[in-house]
Protein backbone atom coordinates (compact mmCIF):
# COMPACT_ATOMS: atom_id res chain seq x y z
CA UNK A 1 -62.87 1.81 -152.38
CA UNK A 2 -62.03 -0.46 -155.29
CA UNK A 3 -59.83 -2.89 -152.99
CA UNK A 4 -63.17 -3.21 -150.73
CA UNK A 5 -65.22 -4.47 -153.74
CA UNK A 6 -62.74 -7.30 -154.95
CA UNK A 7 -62.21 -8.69 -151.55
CA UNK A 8 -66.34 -9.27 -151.27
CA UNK A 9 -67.59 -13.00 -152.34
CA UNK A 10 -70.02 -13.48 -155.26
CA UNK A 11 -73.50 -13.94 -153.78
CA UNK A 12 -74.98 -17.77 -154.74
CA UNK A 13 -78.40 -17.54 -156.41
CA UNK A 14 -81.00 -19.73 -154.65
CA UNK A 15 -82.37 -22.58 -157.21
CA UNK A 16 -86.19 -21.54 -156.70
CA UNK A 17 -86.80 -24.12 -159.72
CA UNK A 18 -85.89 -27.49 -160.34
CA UNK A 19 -83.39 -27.66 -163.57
CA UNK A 20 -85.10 -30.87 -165.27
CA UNK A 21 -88.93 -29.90 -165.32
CA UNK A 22 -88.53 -26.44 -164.05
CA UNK A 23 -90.92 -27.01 -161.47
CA UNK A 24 -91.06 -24.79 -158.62
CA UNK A 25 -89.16 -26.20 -155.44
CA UNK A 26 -90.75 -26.80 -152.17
CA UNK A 27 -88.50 -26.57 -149.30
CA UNK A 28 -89.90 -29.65 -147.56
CA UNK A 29 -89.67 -31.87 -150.55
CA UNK A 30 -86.33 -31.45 -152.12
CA UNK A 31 -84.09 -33.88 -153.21
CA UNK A 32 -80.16 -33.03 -153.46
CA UNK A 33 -78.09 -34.89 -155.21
CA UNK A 34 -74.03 -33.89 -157.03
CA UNK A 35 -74.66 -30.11 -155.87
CA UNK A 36 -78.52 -29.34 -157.61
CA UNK A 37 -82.03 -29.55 -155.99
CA UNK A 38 -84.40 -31.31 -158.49
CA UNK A 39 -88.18 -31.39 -157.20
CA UNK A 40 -87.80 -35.83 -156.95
CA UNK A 41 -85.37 -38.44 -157.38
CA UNK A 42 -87.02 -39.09 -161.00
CA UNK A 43 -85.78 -35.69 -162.32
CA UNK A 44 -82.59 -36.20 -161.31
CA UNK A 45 -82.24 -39.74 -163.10
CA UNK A 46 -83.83 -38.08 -166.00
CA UNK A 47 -80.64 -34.97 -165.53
CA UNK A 48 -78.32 -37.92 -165.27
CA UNK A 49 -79.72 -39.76 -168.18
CA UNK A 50 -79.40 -36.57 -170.69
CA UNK A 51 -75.95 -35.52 -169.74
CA UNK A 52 -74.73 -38.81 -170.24
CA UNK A 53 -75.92 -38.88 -173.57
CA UNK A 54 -74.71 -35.41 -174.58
CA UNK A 55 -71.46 -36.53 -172.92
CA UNK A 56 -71.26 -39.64 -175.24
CA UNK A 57 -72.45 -37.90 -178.42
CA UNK A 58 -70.04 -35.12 -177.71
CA UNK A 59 -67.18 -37.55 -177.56
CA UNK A 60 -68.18 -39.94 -180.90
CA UNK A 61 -67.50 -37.81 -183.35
CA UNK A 62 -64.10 -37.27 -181.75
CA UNK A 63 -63.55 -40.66 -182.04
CA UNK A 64 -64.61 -40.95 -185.63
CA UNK A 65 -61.75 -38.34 -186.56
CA UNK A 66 -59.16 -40.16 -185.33
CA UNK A 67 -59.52 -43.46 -187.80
């Protein structure tokens, strides 16, 4: 019974919201983009904008260490 369990895949949750605004998602109106619905192309430029800035304040003080 055990064996039966592992061998089942993990069920993908359906994004009902979009991750930047947290808007709900229409179906006809979505815009995909790097594997995540976002409601327009706007919130995803906005996604973009903030990871790359918690990607580049993540790696300064790194680079402070080192001198």
């Amino acid at each position: 019974m055990a064996e039966a369990t592992a061998t089942q895949t993990p069920v993908v949750e359906e994004v009902k919201n979009c991750p930047t605004c947290k808007k709900p998602l229409k179906k006809a109106r979505r815009y995909y983009r790097n594997g995540t619905y976002y409601c327009n192309s706007n919130c995803f430029k906005k996604a973009q904008a903030s990871a790359k800035a918690a990607k580049a304040e993540a790696s300064e003080p790194a680079e402070g260490a080192k001198g």
